[in-house]
Structure formats: C-alpha cells, structure tokens
PDB file of N, CA and C in Angstrom:
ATOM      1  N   UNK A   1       7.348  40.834  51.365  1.00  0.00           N
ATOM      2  CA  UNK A   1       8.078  41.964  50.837  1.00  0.00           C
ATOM      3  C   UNK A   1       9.502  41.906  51.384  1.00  0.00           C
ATOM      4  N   UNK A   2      10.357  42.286  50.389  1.00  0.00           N
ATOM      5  CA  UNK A   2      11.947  42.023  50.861  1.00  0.00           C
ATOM      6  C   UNK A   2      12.174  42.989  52.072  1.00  0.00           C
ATOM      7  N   UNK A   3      13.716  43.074  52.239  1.00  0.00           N
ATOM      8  CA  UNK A   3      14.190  43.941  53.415  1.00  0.00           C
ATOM      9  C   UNK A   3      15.220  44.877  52.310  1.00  0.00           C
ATOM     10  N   UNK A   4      15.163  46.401  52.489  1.00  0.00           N
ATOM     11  CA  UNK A   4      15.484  47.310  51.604  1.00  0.00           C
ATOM     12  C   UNK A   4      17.009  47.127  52.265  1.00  0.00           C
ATOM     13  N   UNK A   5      17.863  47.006  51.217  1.00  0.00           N
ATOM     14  CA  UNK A   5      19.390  46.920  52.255  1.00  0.00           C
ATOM     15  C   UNK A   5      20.089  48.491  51.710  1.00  0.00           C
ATOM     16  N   UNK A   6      19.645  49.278  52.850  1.00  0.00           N
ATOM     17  CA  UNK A   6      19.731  50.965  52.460  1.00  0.00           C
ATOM     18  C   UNK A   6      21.289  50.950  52.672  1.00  0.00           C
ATOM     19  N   UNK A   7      21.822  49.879  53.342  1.00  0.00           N
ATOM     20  CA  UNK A   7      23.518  50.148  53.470  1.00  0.00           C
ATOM     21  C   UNK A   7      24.253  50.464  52.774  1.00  0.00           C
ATOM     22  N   UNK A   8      24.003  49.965  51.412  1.00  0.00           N
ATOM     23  CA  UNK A   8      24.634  49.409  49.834  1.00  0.00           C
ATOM     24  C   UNK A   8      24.350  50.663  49.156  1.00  0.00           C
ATOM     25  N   UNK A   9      23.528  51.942  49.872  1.00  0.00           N
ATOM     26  CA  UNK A   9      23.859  53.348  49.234  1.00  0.00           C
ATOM     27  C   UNK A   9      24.240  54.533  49.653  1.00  0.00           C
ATOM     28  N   UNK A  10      24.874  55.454  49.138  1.00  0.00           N
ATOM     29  CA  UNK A  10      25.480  56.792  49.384  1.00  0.00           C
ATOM     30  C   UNK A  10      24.220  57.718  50.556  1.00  0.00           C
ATOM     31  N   UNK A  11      24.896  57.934  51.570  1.00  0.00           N
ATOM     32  CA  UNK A  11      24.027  59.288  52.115  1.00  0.00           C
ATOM     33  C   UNK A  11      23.268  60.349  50.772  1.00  0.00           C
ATOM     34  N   UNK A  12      23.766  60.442  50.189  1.00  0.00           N
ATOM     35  CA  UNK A  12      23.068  61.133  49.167  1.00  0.00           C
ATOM     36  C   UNK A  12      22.377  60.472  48.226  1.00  0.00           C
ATOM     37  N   UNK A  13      22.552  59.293  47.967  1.00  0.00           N
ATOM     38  CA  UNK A  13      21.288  58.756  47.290  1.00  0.00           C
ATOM     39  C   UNK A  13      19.937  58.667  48.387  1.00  0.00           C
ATOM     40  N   UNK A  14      20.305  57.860  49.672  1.00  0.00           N
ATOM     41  CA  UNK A  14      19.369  58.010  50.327  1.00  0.00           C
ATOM     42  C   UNK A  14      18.641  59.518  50.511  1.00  0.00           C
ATOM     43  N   UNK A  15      19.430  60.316  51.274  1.00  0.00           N
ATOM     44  CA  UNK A  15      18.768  61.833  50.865  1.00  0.00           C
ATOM     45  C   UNK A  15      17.684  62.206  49.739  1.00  0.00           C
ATOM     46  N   UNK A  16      18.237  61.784  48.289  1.00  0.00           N
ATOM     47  CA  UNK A  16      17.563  62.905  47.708  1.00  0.00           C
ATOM     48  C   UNK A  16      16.271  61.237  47.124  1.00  0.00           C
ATOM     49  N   UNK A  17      16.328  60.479  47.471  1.00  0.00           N
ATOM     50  CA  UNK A  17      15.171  58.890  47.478  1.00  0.00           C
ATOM     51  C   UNK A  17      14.279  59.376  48.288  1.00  0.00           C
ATOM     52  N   UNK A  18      14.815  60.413  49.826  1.00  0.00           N
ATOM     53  CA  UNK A  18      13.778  59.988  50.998  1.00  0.00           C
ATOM     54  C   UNK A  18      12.891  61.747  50.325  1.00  0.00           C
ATOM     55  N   UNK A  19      13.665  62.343  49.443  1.00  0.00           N
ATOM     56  CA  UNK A  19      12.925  63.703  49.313  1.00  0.00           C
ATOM     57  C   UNK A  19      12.018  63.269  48.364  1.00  0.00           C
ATOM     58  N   UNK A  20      12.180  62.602  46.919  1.00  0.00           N
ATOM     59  CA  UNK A  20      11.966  62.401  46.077  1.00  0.00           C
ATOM     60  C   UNK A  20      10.189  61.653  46.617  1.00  0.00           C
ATOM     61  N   UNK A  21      10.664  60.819  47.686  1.00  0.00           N
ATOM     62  CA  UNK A  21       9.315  60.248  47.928  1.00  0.00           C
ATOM     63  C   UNK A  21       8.336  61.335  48.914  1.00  0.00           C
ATOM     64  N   UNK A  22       8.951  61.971  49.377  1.00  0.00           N
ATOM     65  CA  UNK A  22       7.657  62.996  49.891  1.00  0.00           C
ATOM     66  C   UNK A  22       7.309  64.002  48.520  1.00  0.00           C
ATOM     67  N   UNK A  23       7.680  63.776  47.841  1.00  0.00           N
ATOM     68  CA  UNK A  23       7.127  64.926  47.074  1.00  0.00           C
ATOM     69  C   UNK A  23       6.164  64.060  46.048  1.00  0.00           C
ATOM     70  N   UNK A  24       5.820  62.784  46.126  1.00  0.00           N
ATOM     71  CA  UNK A  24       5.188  61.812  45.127  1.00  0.00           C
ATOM     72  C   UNK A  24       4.059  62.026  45.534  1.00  0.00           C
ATOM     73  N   UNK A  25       3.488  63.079  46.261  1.00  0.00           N
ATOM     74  CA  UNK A  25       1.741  62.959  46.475  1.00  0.00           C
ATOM     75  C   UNK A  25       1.544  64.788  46.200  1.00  0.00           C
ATOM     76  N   UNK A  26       0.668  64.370  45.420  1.00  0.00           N
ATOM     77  CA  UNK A  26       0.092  65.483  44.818  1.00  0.00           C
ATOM     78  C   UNK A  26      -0.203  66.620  45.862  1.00  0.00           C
ATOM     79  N   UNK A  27      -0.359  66.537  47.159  1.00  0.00           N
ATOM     80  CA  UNK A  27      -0.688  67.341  48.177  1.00  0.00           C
ATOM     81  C   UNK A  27       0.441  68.280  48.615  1.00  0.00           C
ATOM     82  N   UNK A  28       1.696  67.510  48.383  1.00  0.00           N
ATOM     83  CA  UNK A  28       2.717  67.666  49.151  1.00  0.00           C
ATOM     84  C   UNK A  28       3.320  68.440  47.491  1.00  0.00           C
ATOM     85  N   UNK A  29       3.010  68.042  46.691  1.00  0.00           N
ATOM     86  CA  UNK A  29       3.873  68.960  45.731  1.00  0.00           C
ATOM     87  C   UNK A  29       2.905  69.858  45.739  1.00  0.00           C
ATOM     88  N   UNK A  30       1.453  70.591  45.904  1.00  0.00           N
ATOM     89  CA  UNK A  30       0.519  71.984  46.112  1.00  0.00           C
ATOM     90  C   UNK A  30       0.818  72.615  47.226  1.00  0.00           C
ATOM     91  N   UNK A  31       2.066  72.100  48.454  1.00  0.00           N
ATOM     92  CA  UNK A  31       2.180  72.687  49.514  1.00  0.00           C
ATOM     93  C   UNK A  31       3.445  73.519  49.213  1.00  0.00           C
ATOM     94  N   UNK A  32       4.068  72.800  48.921  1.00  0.00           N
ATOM     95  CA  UNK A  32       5.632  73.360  48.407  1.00  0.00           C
ATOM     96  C   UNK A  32       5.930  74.197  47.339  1.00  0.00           C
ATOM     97  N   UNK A  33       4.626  74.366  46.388  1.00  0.00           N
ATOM     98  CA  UNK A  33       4.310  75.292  45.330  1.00  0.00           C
ATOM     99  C   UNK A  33       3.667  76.178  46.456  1.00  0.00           C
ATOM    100  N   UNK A  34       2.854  76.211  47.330  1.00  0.00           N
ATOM    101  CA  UNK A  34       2.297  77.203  47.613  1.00  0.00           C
ATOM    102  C   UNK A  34       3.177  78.258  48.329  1.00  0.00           C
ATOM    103  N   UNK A  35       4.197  77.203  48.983  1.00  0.00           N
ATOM    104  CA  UNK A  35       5.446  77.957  49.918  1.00  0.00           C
ATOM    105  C   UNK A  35       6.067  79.071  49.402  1.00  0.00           C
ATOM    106  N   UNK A  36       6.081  78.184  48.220  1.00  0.00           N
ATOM    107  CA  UNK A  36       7.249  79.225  47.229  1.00  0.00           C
ATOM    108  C   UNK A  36       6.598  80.301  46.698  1.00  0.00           C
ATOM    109  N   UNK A  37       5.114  80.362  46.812  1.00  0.00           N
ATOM    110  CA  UNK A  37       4.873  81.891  46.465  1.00  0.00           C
ATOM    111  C   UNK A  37       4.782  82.907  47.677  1.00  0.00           C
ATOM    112  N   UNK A  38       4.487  82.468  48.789  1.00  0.00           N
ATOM    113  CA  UNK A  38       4.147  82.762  49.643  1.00  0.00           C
ATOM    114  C   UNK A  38       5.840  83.002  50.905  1.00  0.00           C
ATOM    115  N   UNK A  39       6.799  82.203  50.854  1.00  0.00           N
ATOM    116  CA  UNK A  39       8.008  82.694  51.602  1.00  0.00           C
ATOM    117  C   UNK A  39       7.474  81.738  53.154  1.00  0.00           C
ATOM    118  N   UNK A  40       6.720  81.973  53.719  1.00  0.00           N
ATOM    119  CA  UNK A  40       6.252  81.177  55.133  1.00  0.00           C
ATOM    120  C   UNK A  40       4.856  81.320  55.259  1.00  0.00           C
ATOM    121  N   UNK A  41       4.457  80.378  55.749  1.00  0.00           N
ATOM    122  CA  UNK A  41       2.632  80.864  56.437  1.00  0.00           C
ATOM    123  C   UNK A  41       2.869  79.821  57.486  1.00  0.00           C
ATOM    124  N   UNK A  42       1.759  79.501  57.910  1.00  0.00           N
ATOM    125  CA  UNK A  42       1.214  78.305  59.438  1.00  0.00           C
ATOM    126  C   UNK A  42       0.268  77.339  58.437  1.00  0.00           C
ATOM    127  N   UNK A  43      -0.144  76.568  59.228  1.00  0.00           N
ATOM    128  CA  UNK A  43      -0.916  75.848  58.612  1.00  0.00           C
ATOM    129  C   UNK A  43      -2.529  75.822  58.077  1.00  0.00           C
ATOM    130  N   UNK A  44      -2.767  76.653  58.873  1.00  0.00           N
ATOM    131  CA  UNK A  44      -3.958  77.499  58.397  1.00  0.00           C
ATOM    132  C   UNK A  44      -4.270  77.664  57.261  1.00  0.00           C
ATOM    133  N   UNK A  45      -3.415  78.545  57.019  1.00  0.00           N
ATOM    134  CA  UNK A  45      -3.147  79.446  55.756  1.00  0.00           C
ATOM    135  C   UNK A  45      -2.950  78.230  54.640  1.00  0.00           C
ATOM    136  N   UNK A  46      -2.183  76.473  54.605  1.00  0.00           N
ATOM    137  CA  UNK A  46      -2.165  75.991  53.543  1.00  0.00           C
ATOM    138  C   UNK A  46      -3.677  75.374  53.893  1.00  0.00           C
ATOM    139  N   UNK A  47      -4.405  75.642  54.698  1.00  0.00           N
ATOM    140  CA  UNK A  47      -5.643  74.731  54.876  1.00  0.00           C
ATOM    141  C   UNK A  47      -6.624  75.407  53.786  1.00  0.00           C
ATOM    142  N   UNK A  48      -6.294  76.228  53.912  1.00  0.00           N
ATOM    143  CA  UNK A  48      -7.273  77.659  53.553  1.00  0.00           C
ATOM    144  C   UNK A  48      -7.085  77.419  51.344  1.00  0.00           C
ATOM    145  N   UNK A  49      -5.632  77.143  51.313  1.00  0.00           N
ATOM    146  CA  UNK A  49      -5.409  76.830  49.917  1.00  0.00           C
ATOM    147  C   UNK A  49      -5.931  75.665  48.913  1.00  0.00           C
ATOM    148  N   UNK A  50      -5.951  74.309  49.938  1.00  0.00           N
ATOM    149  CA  UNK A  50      -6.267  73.365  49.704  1.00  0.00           C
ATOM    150  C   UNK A  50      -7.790  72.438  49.913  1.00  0.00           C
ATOM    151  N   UNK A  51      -7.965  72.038  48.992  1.00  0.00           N
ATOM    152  CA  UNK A  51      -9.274  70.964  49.673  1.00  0.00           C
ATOM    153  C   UNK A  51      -9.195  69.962  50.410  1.00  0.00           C
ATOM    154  N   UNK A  52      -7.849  70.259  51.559  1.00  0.00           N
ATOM    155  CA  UNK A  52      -7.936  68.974  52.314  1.00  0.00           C
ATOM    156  C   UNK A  52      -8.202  69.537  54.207  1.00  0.00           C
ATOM    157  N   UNK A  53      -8.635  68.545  54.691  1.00  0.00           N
ATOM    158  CA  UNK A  53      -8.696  69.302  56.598  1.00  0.00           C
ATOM    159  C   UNK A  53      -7.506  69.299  56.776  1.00  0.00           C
ATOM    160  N   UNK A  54      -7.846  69.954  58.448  1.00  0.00           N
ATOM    161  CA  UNK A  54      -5.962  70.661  58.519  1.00  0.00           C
ATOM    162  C   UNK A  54      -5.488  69.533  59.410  1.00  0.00           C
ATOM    163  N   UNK A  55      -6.130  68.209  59.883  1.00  0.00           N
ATOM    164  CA  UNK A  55      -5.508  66.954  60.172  1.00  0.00           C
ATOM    165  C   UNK A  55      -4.788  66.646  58.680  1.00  0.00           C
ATOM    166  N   UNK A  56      -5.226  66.387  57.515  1.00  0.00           N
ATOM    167  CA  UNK A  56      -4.342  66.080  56.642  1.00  0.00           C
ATOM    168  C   UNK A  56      -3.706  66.935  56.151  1.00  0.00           C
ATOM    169  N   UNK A  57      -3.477  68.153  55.864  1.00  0.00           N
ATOM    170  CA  UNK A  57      -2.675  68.822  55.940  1.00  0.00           C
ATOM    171  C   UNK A  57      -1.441  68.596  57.152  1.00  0.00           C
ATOM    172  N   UNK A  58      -1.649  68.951  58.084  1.00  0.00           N
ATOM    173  CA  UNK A  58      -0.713  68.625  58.965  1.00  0.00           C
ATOM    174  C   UNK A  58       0.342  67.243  59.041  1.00  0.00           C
ATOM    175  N   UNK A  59      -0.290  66.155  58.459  1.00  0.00           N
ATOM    176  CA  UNK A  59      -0.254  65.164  58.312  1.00  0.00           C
ATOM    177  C   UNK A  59       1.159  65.257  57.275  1.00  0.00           C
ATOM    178  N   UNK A  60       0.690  65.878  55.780  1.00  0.00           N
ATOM    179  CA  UNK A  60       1.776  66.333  54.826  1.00  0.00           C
ATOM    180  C   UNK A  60       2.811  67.143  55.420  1.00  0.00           C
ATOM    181  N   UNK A  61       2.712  67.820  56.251  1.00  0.00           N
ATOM    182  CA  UNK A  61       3.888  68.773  56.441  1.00  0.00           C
ATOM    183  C   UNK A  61       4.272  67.963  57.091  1.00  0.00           C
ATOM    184  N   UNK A  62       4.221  67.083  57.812  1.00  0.00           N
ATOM    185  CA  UNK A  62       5.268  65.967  58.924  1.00  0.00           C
ATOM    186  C   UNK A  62       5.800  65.478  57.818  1.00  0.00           C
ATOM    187  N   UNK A  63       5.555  65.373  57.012  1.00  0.00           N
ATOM    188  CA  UNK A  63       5.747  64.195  55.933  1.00  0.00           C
ATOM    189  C   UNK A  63       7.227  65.049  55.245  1.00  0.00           C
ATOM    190  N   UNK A  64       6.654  66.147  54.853  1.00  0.00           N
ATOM    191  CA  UNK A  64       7.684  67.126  53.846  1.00  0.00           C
ATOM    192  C   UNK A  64       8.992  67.425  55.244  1.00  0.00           C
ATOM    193  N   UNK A  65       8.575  68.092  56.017  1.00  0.00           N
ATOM    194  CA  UNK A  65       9.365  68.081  57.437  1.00  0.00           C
ATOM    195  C   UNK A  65      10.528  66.992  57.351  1.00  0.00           C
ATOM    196  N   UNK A  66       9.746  65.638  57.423  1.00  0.00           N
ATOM    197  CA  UNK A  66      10.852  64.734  57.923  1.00  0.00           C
ATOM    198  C   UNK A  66      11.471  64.261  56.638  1.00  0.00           C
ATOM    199  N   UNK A  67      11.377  64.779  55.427  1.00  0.00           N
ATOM    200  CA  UNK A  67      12.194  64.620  54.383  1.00  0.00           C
ATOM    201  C   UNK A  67      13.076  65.687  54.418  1.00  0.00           C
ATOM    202  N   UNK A  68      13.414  66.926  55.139  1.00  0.00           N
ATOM    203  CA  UNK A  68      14.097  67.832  55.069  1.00  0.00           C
ATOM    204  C   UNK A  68      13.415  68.768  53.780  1.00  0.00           C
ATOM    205  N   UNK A  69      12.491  68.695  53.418  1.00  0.00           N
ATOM    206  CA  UNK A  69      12.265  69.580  52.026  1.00  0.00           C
ATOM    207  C   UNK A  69      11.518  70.809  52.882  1.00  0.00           C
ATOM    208  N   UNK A  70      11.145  70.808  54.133  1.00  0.00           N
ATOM    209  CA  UNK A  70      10.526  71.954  54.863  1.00  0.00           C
ATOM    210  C   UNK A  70      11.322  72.311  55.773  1.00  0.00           C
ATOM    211  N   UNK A  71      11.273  73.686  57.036  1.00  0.00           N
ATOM    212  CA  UNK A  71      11.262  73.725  57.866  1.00  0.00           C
ATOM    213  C   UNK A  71      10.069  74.418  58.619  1.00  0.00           C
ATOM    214  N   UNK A  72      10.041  74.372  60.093  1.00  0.00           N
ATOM    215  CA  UNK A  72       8.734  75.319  60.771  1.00  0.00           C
ATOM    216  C   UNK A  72       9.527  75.863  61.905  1.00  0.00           C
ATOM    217  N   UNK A  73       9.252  77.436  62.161  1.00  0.00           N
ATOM    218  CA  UNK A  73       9.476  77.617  63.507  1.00  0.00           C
ATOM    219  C   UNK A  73       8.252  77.807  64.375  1.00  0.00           C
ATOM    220  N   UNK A  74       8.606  77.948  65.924  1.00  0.00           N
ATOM    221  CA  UNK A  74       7.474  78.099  66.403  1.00  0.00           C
ATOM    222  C   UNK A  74       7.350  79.674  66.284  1.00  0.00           C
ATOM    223  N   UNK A  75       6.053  80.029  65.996  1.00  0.00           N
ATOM    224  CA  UNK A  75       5.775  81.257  66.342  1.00  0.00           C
ATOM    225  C   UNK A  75       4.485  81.408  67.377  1.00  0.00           C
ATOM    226  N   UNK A  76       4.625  81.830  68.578  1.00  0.00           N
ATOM    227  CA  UNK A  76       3.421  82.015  69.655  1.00  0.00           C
ATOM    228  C   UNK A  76       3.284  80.594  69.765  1.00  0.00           C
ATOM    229  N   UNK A  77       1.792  80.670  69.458  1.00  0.00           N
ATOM    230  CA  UNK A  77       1.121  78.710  69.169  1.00  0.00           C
ATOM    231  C   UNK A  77       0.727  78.293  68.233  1.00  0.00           C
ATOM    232  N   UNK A  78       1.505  78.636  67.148  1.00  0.00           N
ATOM    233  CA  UNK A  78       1.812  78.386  65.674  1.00  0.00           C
ATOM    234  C   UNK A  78       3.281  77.856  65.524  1.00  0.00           C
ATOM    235  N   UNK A  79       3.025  77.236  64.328  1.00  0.00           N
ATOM    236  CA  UNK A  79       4.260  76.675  63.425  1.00  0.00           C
ATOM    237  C   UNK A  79       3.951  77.575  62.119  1.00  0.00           C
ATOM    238  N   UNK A  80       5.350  78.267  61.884  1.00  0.00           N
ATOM    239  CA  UNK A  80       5.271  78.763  60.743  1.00  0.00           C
ATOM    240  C   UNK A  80       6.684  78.096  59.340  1.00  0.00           C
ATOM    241  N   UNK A  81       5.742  77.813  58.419  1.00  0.00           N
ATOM    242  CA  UNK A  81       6.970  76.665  57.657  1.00  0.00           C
ATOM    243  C   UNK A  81       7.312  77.327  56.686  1.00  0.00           C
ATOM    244  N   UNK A  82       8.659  77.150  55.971  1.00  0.00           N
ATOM    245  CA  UNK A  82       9.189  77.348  54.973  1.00  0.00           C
ATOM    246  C   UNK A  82       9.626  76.193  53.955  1.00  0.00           C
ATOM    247  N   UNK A  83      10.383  76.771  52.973  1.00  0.00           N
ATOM    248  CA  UNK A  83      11.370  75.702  52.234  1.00  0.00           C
ATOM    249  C   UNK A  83      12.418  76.085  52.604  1.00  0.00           C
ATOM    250  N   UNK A  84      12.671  74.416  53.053  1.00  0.00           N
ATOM    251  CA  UNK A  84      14.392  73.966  53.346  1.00  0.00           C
ATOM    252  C   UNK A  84      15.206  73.986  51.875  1.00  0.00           C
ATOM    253  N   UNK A  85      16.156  75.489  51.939  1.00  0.00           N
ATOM    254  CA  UNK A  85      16.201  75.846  50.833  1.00  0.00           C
ATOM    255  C   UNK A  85      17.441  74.784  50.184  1.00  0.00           C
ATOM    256  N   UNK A  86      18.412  74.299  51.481  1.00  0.00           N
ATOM    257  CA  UNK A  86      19.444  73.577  50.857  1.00  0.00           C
ATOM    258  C   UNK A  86      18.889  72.388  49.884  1.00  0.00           C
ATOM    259  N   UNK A  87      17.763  71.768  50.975  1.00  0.00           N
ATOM    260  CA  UNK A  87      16.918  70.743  50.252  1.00  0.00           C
ATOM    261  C   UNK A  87      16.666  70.442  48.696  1.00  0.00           C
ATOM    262  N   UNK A  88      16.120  72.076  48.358  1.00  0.00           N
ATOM    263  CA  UNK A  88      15.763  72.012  46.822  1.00  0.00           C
ATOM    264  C   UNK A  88      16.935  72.092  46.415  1.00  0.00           C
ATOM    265  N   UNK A  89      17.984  72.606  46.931  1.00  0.00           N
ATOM    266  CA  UNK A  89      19.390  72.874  45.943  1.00  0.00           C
ATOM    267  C   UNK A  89      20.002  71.201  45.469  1.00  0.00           C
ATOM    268  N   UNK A  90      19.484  70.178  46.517  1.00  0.00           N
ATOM    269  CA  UNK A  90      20.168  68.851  46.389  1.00  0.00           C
ATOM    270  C   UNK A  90      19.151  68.688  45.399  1.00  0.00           C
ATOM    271  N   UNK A  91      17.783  68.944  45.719  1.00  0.00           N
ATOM    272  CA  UNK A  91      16.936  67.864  44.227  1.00  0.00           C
ATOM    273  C   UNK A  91      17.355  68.764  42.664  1.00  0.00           C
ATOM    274  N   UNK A  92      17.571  69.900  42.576  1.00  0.00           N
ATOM    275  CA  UNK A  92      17.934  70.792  41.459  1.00  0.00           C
ATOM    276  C   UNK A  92      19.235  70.314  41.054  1.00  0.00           C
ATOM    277  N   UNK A  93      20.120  70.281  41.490  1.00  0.00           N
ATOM    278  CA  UNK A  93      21.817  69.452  41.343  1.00  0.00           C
ATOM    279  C   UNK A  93      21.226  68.320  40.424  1.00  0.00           C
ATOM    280  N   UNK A  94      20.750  67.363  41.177  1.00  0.00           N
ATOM    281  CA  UNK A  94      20.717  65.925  40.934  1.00  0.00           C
ATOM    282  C   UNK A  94      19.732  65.790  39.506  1.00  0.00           C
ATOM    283  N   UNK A  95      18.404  66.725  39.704  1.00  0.00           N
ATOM    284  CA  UNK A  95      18.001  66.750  38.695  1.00  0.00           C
ATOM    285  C   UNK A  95      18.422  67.507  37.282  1.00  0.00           C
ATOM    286  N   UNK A  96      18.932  68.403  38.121  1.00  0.00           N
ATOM    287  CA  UNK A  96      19.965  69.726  36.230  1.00  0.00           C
ATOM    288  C   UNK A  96      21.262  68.386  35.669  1.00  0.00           C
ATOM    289  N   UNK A  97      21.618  67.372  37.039  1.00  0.00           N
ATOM    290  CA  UNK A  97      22.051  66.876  36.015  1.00  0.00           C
ATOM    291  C   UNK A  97      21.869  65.604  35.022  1.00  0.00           C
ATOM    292  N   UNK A  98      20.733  65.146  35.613  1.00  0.00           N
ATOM    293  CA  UNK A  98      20.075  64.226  34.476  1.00  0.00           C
ATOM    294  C   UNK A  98      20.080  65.158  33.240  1.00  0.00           C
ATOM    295  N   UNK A  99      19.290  66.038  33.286  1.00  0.00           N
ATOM    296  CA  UNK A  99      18.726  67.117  32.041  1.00  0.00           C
ATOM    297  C   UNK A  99      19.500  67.627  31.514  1.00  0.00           C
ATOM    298  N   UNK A 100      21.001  67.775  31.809  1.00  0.00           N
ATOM    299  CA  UNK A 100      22.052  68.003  31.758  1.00  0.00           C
ATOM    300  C   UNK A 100      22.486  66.847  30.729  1.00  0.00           C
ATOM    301  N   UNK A 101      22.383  65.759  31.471  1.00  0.00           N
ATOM    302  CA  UNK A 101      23.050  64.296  30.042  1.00  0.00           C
ATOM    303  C   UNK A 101      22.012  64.257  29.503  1.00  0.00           C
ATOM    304  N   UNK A 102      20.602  64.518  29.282  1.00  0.00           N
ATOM    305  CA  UNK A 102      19.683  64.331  28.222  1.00  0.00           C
ATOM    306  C   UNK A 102      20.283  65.257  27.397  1.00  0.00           C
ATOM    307  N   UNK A 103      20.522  66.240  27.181  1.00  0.00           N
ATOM    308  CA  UNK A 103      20.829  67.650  26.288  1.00  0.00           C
ATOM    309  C   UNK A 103      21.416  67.004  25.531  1.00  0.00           C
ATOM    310  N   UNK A 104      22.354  66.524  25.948  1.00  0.00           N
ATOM    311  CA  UNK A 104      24.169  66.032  25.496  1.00  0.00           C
ATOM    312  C   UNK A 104      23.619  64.846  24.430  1.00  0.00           C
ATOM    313  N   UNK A 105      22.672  63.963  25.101  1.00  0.00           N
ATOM    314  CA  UNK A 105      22.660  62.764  24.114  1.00  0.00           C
ATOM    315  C   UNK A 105      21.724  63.452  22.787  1.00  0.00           C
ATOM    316  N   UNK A 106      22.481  62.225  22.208  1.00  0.00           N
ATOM    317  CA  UNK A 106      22.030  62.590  20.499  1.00  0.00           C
ATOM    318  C   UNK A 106      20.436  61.237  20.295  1.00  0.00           C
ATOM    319  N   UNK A 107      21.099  60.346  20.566  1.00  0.00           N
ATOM    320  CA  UNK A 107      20.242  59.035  20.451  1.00  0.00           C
ATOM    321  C   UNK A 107      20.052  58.240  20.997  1.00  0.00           C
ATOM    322  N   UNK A 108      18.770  57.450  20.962  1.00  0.00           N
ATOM    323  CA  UNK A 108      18.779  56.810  22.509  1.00  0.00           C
ATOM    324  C   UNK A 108      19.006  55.487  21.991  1.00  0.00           C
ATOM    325  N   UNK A 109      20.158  55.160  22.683  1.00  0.00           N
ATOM    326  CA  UNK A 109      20.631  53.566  22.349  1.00  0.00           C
ATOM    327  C   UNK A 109      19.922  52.008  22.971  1.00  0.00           C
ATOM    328  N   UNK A 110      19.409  52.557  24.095  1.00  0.00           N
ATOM    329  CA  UNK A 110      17.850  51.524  24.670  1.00  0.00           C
ATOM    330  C   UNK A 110      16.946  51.145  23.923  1.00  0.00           C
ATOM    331  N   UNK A 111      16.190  51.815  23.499  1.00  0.00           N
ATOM    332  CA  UNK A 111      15.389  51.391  22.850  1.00  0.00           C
ATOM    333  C   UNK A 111      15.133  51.853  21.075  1.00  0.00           C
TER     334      UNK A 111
END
C-alpha cells in the first residue's frame, strides 16, 4: 500500500477528509443523530440508544472526538459529549457547496 503524501493538501481538505471519514460508519452517523436531538448526554445514555456495548460505543466517540465532529466535558466521573458545532459548519459549507454547483448545472457533460 502506497504512502498518502497528505503534504500536497490544504488544512482544510485534510480537515473536512479526516471528518468525512469518521462519519463513514453507520454507528458514528446514529451517534451524532442522536446528539442532535438530545444537545449532550454521557455515554450511557448513547449505550442505552444503540445495539452496540459501551466498549464500542466508546470506541466511536474517540473516533468522532478525534475528528473534531464531537466534544466531551468532564462531568463528576462522566464525560458528557456534544456536537462540535464549528465542525458541522465546515462539513455544511463544503457540502451546500457541491449542492450548490449541482443546482446550477443543467447537464452532465461526463457521462
């Protein structure tokens, strides 16, 4: 397998690549839906939502965490997590503006 030469791109491509890939597992996009109805909980509480143990659960929120698409504070001897709201504002940008030049085009000249 090659060597990814991450040099050759923008802080912001990397950014919204390293978000884009935590959100590619179905777990991690039912956590971040659940956030958003919910404002914060602990991990419990997404254990309690999901059919997965709270080792894999926990597992996903490191995951969403170290993409910046979460945050947690401590509360007592809990972590209580949110959405890293700037986070979604970079994948919403990037994505309104693909959907943005789809609108615009008339025909697709590719294929």
């Amino acid at each position: 397998m090659g060597i990814t030469k991450t040099e050759h791109f923008s802080k912001a491509q990397l950014e919204i690549a390293a978000m884009a890939k935590a959100i590619g597992h179905p777990a991690r996009v039912a956590i971040i839906q659940y956030l958003l109805t919910v404002d914060s909980c602990i991990c419990g509480d997404i254990v309690n939502e999901l059919p997965l143990a709270q080792p894999t659960v926990s597992q996903h929120l490191k995951e969403l965490k170290m993409a910046g698409l979460i945050k947690g504070n401590i509360e007592g001897n809990a972590i209580c997590y949110c959405i890293e709201e700037k986070s979604l504002e970079k994948l919403q940008s990037f994505f309104g503006a693909i959907l943005k030049k789809l609108e615009k085009k008339t025909t697709n000249k590719c294929c």
